[in-house]
Structure formats: structure tokens, C-alpha cells
N, C-alpha and C. Protein backbone atom coordinates (compact mmCIF):
# COMPACT_ATOMS: atom_id res chain seq x y z
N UNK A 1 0.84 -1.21 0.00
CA UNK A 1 0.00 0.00 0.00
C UNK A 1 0.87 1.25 0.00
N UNK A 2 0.80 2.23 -0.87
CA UNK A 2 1.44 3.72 -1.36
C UNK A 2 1.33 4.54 -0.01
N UNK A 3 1.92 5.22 0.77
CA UNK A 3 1.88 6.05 1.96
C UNK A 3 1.23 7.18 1.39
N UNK A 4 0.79 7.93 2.26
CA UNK A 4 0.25 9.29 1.97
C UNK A 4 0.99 10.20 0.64
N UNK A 5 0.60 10.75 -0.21
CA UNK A 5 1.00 11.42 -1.22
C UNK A 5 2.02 12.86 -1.05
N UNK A 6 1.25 13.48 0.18
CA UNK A 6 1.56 14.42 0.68
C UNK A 6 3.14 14.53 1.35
N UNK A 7 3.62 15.53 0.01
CA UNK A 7 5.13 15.38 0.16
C UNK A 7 5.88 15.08 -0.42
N UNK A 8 5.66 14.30 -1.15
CA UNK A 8 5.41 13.17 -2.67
C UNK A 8 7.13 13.57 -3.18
N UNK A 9 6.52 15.23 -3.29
CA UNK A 9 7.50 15.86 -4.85
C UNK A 9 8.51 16.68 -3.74
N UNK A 10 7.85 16.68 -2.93
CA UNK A 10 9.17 17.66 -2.13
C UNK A 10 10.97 16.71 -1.40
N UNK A 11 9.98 15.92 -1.12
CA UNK A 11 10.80 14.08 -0.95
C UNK A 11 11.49 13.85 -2.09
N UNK A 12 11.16 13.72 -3.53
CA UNK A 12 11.38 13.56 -4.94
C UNK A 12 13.00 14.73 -5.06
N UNK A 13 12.16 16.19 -4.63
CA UNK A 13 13.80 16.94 -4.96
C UNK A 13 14.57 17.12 -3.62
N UNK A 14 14.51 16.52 -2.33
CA UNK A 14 15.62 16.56 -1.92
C UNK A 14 16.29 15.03 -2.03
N UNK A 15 15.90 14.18 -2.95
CA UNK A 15 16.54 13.07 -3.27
C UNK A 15 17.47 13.09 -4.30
N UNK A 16 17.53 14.19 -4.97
CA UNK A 16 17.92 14.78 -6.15
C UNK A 16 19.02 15.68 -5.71
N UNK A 17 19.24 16.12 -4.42
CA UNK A 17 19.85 16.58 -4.10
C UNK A 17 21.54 16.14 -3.77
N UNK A 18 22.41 16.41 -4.49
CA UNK A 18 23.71 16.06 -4.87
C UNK A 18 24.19 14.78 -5.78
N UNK A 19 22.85 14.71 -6.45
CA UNK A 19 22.99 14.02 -7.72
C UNK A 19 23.34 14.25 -8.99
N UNK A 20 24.32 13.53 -9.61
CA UNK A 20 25.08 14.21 -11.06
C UNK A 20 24.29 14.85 -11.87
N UNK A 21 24.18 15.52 -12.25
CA UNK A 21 23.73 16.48 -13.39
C UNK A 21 22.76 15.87 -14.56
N UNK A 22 23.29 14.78 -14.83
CA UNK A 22 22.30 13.88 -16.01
C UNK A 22 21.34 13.28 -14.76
N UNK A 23 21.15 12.25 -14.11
CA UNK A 23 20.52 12.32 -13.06
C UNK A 23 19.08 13.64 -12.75
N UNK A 24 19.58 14.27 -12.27
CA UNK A 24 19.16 15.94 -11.87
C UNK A 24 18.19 16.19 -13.02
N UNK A 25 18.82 16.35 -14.36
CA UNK A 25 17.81 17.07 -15.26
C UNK A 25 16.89 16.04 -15.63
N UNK A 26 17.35 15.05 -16.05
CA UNK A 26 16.33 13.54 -16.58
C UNK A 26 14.95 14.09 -15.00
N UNK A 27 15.47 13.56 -13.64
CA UNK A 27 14.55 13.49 -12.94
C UNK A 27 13.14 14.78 -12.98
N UNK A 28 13.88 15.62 -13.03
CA UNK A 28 13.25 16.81 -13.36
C UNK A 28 12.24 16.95 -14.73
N UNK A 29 12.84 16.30 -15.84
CA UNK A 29 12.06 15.70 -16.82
C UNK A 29 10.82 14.98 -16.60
N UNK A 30 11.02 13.36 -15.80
CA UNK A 30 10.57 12.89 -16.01
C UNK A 30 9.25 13.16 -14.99
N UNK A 31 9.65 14.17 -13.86
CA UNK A 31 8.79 14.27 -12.76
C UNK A 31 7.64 15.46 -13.25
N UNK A 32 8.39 16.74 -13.59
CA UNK A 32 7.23 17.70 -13.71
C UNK A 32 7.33 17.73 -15.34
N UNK A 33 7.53 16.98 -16.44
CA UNK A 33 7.17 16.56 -17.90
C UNK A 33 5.87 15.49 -17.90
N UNK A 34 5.16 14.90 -17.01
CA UNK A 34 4.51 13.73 -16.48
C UNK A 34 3.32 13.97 -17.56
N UNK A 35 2.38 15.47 -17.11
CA UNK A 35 1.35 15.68 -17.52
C UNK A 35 1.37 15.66 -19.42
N UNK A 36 2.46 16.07 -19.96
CA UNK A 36 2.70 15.71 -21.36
C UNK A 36 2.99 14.07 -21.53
N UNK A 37 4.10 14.05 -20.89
CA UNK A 37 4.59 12.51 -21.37
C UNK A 37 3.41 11.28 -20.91
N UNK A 38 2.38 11.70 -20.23
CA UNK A 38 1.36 10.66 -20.06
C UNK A 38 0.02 11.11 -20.77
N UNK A 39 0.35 12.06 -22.08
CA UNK A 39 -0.76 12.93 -22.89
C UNK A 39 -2.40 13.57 -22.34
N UNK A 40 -1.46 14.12 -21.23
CA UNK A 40 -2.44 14.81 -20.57
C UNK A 40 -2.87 15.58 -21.26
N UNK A 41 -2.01 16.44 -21.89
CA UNK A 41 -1.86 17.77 -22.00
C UNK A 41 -0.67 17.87 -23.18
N UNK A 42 -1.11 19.46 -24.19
CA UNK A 42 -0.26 18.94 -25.18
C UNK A 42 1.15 19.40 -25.10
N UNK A 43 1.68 20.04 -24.21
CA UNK A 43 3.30 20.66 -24.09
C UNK A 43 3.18 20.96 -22.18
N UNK A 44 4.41 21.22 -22.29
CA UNK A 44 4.88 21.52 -20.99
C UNK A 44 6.05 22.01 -21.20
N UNK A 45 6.52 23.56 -20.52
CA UNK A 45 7.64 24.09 -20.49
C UNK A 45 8.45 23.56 -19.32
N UNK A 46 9.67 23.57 -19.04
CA UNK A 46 10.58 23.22 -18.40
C UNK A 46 11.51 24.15 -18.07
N UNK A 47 11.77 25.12 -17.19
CA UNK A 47 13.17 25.64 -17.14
C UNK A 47 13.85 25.41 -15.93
N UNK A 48 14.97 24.29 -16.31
CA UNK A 48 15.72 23.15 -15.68
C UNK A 48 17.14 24.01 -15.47
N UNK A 49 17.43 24.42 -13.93
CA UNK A 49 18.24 25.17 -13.85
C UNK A 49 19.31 24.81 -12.78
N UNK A 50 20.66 24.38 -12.42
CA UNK A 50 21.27 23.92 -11.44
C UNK A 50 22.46 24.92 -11.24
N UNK A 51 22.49 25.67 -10.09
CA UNK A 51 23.67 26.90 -10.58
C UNK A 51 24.20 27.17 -11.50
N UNK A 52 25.50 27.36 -11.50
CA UNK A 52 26.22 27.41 -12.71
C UNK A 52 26.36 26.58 -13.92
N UNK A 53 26.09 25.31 -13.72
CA UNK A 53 25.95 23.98 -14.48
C UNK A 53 25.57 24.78 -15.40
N UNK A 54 26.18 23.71 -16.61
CA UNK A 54 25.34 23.99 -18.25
C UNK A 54 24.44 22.79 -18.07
N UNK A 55 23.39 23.20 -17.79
CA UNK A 55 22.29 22.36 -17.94
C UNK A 55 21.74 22.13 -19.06
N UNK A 56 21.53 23.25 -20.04
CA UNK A 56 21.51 23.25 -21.54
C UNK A 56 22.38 22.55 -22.57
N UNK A 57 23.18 22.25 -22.40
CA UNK A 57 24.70 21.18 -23.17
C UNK A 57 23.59 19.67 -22.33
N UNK A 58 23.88 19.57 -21.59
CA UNK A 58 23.15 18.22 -20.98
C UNK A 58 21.94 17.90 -21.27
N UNK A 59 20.71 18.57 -21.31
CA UNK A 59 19.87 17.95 -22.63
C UNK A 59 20.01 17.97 -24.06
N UNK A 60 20.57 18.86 -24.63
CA UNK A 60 21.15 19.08 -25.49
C UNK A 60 21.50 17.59 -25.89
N UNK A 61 22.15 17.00 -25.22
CA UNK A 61 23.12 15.88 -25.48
C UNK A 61 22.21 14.81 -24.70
N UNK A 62 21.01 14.70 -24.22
CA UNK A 62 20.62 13.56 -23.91
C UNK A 62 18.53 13.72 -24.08
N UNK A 63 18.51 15.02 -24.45
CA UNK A 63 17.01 15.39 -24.48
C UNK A 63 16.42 14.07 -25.55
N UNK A 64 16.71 13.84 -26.50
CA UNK A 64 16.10 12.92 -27.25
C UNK A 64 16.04 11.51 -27.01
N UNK A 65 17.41 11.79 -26.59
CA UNK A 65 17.42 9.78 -25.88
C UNK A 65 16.14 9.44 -25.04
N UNK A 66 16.37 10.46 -24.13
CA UNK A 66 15.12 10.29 -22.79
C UNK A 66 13.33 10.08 -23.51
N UNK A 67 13.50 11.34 -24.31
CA UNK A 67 12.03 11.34 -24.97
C UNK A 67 11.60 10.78 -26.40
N UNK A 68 12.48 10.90 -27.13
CA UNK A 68 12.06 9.90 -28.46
C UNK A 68 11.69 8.37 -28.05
N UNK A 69 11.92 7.65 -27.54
CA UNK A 69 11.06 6.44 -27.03
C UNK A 69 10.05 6.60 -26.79
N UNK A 70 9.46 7.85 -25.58
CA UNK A 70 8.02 7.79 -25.79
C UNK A 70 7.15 8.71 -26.67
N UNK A 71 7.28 8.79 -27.90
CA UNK A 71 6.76 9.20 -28.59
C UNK A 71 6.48 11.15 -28.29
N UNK A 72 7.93 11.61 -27.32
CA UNK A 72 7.46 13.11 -27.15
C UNK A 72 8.84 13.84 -27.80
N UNK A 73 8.23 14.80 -28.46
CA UNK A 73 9.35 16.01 -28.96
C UNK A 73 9.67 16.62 -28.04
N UNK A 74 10.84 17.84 -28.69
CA UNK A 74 11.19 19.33 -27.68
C UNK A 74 11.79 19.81 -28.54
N UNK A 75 11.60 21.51 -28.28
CA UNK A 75 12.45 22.29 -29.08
C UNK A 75 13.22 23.08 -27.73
N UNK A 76 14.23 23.59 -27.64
CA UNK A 76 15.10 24.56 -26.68
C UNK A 76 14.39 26.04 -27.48
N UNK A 77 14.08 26.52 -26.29
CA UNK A 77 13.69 28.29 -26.58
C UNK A 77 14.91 28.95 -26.24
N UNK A 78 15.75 28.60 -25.87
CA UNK A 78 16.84 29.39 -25.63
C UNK A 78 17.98 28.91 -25.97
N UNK A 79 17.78 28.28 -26.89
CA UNK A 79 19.66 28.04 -27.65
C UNK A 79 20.21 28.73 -28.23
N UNK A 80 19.46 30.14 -28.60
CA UNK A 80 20.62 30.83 -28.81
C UNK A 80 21.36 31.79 -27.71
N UNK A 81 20.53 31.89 -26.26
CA UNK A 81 20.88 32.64 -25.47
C UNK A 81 22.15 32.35 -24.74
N UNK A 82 22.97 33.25 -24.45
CA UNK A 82 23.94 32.52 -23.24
C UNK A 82 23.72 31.83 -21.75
N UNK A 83 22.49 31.92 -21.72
CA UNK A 83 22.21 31.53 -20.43
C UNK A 83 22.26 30.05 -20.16
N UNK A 84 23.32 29.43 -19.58
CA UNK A 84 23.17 27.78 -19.41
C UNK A 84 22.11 26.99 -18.43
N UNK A 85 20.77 27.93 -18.54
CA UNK A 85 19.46 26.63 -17.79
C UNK A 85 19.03 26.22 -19.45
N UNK A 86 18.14 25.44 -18.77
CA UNK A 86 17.60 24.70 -20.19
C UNK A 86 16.24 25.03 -19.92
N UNK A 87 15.53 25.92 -21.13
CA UNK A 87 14.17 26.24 -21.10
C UNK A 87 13.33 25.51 -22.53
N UNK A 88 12.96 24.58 -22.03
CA UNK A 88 12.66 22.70 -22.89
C UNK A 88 11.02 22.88 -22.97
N UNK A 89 10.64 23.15 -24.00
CA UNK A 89 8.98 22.93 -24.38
C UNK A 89 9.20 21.18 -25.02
N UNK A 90 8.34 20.27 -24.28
CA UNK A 90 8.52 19.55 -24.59
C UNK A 90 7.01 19.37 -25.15
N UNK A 91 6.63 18.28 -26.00
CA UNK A 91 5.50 18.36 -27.00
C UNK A 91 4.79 16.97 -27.27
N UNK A 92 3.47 16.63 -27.22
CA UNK A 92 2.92 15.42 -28.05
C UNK A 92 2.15 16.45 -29.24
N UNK A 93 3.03 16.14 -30.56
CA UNK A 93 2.61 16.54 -32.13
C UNK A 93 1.16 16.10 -32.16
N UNK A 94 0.30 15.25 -31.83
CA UNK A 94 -0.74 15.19 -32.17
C UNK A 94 -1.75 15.86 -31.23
N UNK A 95 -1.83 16.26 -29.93
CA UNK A 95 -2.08 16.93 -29.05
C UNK A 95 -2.11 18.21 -29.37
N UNK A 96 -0.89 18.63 -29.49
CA UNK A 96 -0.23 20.17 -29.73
C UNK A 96 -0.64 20.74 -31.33
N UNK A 97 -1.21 19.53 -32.34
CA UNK A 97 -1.77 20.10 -33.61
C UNK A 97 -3.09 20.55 -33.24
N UNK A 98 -3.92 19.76 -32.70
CA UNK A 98 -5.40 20.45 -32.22
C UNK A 98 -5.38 20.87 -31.05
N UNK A 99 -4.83 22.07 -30.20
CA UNK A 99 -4.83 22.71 -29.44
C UNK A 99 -4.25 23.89 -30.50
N UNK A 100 -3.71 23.97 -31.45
CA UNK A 100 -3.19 25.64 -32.06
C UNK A 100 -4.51 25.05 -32.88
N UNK A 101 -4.90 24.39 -33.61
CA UNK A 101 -6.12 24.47 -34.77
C UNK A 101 -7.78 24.78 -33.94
N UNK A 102 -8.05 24.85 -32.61
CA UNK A 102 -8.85 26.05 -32.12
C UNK A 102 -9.36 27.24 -32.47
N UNK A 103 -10.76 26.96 -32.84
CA UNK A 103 -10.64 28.55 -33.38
C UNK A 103 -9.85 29.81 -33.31
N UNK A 104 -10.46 29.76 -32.03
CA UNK A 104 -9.59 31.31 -31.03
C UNK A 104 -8.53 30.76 -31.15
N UNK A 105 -7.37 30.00 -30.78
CA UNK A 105 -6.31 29.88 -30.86
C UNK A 105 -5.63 30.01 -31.74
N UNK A 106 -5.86 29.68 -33.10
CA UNK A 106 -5.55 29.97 -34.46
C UNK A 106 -5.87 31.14 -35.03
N UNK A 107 -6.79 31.74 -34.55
CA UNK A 107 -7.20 33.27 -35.09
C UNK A 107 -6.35 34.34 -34.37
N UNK A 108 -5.94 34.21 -33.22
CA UNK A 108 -5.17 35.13 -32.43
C UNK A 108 -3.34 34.65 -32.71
N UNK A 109 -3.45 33.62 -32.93
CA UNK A 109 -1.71 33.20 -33.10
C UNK A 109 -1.66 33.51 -34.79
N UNK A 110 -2.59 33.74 -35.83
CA UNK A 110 -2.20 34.05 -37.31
C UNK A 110 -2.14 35.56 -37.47
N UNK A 111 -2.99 36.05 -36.28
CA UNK A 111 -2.73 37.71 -36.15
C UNK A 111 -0.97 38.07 -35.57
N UNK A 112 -0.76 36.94 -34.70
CA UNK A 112 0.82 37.33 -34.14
C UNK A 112 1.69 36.61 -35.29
N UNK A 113 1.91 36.35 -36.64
CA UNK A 113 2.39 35.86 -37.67
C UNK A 113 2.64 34.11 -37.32
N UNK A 114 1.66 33.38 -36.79
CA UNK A 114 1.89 32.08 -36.63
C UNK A 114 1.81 31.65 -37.71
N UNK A 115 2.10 30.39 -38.26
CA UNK A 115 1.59 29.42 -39.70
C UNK A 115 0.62 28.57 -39.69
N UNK A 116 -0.51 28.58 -38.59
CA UNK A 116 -1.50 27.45 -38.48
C UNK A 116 -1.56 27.24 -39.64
N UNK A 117 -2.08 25.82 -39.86
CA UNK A 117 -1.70 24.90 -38.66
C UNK A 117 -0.43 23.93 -39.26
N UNK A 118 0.15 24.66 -39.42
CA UNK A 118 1.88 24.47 -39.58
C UNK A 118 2.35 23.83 -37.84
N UNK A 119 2.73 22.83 -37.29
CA UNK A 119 3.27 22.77 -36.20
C UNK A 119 4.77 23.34 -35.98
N UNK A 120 5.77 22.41 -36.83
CA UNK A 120 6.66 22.83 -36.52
C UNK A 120 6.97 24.05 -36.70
N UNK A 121 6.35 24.87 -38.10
CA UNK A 121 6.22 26.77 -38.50
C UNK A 121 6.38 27.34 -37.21
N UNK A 122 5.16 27.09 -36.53
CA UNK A 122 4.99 27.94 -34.95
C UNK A 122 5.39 27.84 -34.35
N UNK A 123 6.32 26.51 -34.13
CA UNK A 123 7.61 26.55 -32.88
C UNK A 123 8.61 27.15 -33.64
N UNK A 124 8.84 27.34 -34.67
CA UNK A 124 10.16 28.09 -35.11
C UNK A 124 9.49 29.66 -34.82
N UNK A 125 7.95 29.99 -34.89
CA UNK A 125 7.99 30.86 -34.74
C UNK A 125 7.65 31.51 -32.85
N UNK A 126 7.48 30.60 -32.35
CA UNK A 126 7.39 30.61 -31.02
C UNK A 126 8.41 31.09 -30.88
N UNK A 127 9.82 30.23 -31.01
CA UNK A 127 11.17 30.50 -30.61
C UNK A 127 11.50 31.98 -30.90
N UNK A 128 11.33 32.36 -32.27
CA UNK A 128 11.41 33.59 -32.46
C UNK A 128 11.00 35.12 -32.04
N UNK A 129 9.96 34.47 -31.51
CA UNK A 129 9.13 35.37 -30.53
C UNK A 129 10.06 35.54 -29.17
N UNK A 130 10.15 34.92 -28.96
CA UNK A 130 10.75 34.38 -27.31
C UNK A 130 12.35 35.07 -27.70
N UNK A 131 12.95 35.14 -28.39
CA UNK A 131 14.07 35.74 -28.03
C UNK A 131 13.39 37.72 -28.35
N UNK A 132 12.39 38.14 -28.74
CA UNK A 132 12.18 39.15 -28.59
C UNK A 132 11.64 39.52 -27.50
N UNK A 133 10.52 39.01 -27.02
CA UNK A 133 9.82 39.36 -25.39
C UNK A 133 9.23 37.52 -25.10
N UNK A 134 8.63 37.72 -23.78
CA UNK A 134 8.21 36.68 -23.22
C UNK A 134 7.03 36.16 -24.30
N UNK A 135 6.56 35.62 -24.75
CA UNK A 135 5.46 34.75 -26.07
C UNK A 135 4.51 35.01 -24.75
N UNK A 136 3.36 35.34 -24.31
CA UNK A 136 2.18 34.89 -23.97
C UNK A 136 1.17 34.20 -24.38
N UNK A 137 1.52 34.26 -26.00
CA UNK A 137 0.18 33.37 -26.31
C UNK A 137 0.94 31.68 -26.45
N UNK A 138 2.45 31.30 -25.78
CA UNK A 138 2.08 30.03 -25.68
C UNK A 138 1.28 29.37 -24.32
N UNK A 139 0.72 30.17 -23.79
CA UNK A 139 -0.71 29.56 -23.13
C UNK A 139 -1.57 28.40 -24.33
N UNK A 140 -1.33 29.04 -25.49
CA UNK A 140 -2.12 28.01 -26.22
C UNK A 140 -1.52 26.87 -26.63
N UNK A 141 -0.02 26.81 -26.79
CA UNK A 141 0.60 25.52 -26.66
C UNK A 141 0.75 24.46 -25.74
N UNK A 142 0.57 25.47 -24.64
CA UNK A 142 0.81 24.42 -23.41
C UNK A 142 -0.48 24.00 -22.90
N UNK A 143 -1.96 24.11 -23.75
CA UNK A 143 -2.72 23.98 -23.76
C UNK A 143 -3.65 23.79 -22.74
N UNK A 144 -3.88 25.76 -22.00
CA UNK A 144 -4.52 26.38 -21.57
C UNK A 144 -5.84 26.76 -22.09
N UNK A 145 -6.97 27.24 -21.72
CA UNK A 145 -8.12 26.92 -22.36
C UNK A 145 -8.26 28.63 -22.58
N UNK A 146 -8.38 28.19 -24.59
CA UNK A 146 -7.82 29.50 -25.04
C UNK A 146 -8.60 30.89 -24.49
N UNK A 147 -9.78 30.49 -23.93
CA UNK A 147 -10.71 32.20 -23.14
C UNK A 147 -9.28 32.42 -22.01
N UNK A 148 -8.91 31.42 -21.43
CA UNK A 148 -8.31 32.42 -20.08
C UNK A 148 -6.89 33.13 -20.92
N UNK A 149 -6.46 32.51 -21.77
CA UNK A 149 -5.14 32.86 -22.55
C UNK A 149 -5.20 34.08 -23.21
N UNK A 150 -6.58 33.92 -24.05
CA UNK A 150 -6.96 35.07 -24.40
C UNK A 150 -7.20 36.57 -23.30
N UNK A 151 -8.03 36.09 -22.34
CA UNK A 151 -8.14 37.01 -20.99
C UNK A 151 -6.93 37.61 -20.49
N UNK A 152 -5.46 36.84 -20.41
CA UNK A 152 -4.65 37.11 -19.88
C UNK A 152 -3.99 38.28 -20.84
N UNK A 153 -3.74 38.08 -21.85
CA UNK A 153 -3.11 38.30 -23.27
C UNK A 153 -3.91 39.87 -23.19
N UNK A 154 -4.53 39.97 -23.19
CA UNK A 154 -5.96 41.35 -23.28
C UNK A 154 -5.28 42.27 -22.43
N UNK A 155 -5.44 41.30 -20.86
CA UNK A 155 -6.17 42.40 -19.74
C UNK A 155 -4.93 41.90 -18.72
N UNK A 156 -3.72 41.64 -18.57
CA UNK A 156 -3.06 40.78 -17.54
C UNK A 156 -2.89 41.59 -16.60
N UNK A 157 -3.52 42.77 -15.88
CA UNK A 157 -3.55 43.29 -14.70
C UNK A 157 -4.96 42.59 -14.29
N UNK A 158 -5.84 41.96 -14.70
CA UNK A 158 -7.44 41.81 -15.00
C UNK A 158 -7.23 40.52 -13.78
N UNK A 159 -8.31 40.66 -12.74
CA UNK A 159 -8.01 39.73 -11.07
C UNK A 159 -8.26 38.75 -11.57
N UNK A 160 -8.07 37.37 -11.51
CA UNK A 160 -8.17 35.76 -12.08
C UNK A 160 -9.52 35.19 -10.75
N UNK A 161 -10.21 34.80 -11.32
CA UNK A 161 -10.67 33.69 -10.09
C UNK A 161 -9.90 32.62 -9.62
N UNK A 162 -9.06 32.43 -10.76
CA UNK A 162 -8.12 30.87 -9.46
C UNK A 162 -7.05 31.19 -9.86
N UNK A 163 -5.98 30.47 -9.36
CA UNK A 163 -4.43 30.51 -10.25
C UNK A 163 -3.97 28.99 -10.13
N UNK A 164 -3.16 28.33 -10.53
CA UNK A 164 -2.77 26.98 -10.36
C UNK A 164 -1.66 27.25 -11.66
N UNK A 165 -1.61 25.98 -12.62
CA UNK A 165 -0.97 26.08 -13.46
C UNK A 165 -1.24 26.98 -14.89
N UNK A 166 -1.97 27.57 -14.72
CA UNK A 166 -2.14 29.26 -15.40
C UNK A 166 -3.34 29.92 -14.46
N UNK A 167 -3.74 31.20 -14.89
CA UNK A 167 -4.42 31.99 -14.32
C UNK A 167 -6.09 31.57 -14.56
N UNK A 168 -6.96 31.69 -14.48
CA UNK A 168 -8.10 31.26 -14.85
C UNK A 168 -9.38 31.94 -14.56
N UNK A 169 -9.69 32.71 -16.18
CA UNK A 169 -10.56 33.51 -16.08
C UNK A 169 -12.27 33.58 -16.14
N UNK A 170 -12.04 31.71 -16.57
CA UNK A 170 -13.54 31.37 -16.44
C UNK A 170 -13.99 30.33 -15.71
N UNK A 171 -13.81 28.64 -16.84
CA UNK A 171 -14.41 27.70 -16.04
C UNK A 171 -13.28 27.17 -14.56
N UNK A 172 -13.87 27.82 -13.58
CA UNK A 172 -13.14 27.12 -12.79
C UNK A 172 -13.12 26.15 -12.16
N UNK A 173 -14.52 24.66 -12.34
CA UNK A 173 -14.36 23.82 -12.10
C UNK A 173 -13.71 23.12 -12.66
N UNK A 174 -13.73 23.22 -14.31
CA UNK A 174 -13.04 22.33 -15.14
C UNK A 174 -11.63 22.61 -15.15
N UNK A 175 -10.78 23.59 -14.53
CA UNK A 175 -9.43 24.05 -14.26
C UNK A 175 -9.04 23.08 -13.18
N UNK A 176 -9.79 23.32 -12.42
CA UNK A 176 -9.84 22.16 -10.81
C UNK A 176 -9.52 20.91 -11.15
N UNK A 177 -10.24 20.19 -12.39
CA UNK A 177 -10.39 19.12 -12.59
C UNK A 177 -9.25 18.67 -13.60
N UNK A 178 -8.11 19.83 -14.42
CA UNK A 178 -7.16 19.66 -14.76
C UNK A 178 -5.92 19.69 -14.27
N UNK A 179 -5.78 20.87 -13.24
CA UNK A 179 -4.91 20.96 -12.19
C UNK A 179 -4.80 19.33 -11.40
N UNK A 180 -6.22 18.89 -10.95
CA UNK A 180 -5.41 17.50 -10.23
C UNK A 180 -5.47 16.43 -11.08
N UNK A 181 -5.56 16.92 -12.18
CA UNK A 181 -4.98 15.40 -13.24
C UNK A 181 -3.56 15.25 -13.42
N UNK A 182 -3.05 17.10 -13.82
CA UNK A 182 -1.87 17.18 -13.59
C UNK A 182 -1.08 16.89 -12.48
N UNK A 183 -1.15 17.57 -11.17
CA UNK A 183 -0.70 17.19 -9.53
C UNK A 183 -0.72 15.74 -9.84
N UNK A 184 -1.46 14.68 -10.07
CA UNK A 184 -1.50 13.21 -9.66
C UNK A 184 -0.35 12.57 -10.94
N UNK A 185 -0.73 13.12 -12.17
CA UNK A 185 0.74 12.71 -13.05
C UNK A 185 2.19 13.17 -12.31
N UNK A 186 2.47 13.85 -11.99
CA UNK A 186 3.78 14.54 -10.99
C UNK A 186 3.51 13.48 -10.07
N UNK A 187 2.85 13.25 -9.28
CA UNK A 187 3.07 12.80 -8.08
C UNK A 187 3.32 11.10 -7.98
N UNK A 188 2.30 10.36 -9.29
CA UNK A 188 2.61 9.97 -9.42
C UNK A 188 4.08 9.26 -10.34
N UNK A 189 4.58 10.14 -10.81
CA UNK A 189 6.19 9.76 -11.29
C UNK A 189 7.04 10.13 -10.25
N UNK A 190 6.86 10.79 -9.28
CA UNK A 190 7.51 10.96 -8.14
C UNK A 190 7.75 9.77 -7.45
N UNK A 191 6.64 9.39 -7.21
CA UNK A 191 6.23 8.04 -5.90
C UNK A 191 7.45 7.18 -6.96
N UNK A 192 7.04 6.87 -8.49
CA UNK A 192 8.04 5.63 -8.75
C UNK A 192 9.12 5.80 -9.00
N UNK A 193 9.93 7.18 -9.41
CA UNK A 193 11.54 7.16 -9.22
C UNK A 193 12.00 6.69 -8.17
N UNK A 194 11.23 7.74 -6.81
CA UNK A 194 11.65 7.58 -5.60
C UNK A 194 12.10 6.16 -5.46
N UNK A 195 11.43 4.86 -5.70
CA UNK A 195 11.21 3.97 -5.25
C UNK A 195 11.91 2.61 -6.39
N UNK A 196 12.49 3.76 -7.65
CA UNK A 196 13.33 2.37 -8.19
C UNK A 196 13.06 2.71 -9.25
N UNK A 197 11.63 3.13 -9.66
CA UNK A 197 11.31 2.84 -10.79
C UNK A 197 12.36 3.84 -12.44
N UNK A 198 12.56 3.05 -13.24
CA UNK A 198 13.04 3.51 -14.27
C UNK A 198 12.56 4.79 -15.03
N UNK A 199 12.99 6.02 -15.54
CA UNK A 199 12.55 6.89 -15.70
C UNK A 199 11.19 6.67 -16.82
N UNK A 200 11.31 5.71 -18.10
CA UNK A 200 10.61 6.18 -19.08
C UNK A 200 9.62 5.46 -18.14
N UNK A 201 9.64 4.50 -17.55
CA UNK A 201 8.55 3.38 -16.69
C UNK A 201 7.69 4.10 -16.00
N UNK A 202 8.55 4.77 -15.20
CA UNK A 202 7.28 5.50 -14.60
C UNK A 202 6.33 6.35 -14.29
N UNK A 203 6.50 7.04 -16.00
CA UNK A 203 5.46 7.94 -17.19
C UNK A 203 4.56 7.01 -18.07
N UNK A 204 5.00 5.96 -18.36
CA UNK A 204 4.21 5.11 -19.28
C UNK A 204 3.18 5.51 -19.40
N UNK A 205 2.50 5.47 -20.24
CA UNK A 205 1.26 5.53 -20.72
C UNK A 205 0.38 4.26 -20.50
């Protein structure tokens, strides 16, 4: 029988704590990447940061190994920056095609020069964005429900009724009900590193 949950992930990173660098970022991958890599959800950003470490050279050099087995992409938003964290949109292509082909989502990302429904177009043009200012509308990649993205994008001084893993300007039961789909993917890849389990194992689908 699984012990109480509570704690789960906080247990998870001080286990992580003075562990080599490949180690470190994989875990970090495989723990808060969960909600993509178990197609929750169609992307998840990552910015995987260990002091000074080039954390960026280290997925760089192992990002695909880890995720091409289970059927998930990534592009680096910041390879051209000097900054050595690694800021990793990682992706399920079939997920992440109908979340930009959304009405609203596609009508507001072809006004910011997107290529709907071009996938890879819009991550080249995501990226491009992102070395000019912060992208807000990848709320719609990381597939946020395009009214609050839109809401945010508008009005972002504008008060949220909830906050969790974005801000949320309308349905907030059905946010509730995504937030702990997500929390239980994390928690559960937590519980099975902790405990042995192999990284791609204990995302499986």
C-alpha cells in the first residue's frame, strides 16, 4: 500500500539533491514533464536550472534519448541565449496540432504571424518570438483553455478567479479538474523514481 502522497515531490527533490547532473535534469524531466509525457496535455515548459551547471549542453546531449522512445518532442527556446538553464517545451505533435487548430487559438496566433496549422512553423515561430519578449500566447501551446489565454493576453492586470498552473478567467471547475490530473501525473512519477522505478517506466502511458 502507497503512503500518503503528501510530500510526494518535495521528498522527490531533496533526493535529487547532490545528484550528477544527467541524473538531476532527466529526474526533473521525467517528474514535472509527467502531464505531457502521459498525454495529458499537449506541451509543458521546463526551465531546468542547477547553478552554474550547463544544464543546456546536458539535454542538449541527452534530451532525445530520454524522450524519443516515448513518442514526445522538444524544441530549446533558448539556444541561442547565453544563459546555461535549459528552457525545454517539450511536445505530443498530435495533441499540440489540435490545441493551435482552435478557433480562437488559431485566429489570435495568425494575427501574431503564426503558420497554423503548420506545427513545426509555430515553434520556429514561437522561438522567435521568445528571443524578442516573453510569447504569452504560448498559453495556447501548453494547452490552456484558449478564453483564459486570451483574458490574460488582453487584460493581464485583469483579477483571475483561481491561479494553479495558469491563471483562470472562467471555467473554474473544469481548471480544478485539470490541475489534479496534472498534480496526480507529478506525483505519481515521483512516488516511482523515488522507489526504483526507471525513468521512461514510470510515465508510461
Amino acid at each position: 500500500m502507497k503512503p500518503r502522497r503528501r510530500g510526494i515531490i518535495q521528498n522527490f527533490m531533496e533526493s535529487l539533491r547532490g545528484a550528477e547532473l544527467k541524473e538531476y535534469v532527466r529526474g526533473i524531466l521525467f517528474c514535472f514533464g509527467a502531464p505531457t509525457i502521459k498525454g495529458l496535455k499537449a506541451a509543458t515548459l521546463l526551465n531546468i536550472r542547477r547553478g552554474s551547471e550547463d544544464v543546456r549542453a546536458m539535454w542538449t546531449a541527452h534530451g532525445s534519448e530520454w524522450l524519443d522512445p516515448l513518442g514526445v518532442d522538444w524544441i530549446l527556446l533558448n539556444e541561442e541565449t547565453d544563459s546555461r538553464n535549459a528552457l525545454a517545451l517539450i511536445y505530443r505533435r498530435d495533441i499540440l496540432e489540435r490545441a493551435l487548430m482552435d478557433e480562437n487559438a488559431a485566429r489570435v496566433l495568425s494575427l501574431l504571424d503564426y503558420p497554423v496549422p503548420d506545427v513545426e512553423g509555430c515553434l520556429r515561430r514561437l522561438r522567435v518570438r521568445y528571443r524578442q519578449e516573453f510569447p504569452h500566447e504560448i498559453g495556447f501551446f501548453l494547452d490552456y483553455p484558449p478564453d483564459d489565454v486570451m483574458c490574460f493576453m488582453e487584460h493581464p492586470e485583469a483579477k483571475c478567479r483561481m491561479a494553479g498552473y495558469w491563471k483562470v478567467y472562467g471555467d473554474v471547475k473544469k481548471a480544478r479538474c485539470a490541475f489534479r490530473r496534472y498534480r496526480c501525473a507529478e506525483r505519481e512519477a515521483a512516488w516511482s523514481l523515488l522507489n526504483g522505478t526507471p525513468c521512461g517506466s514510470a510515465v508510461n502511458l
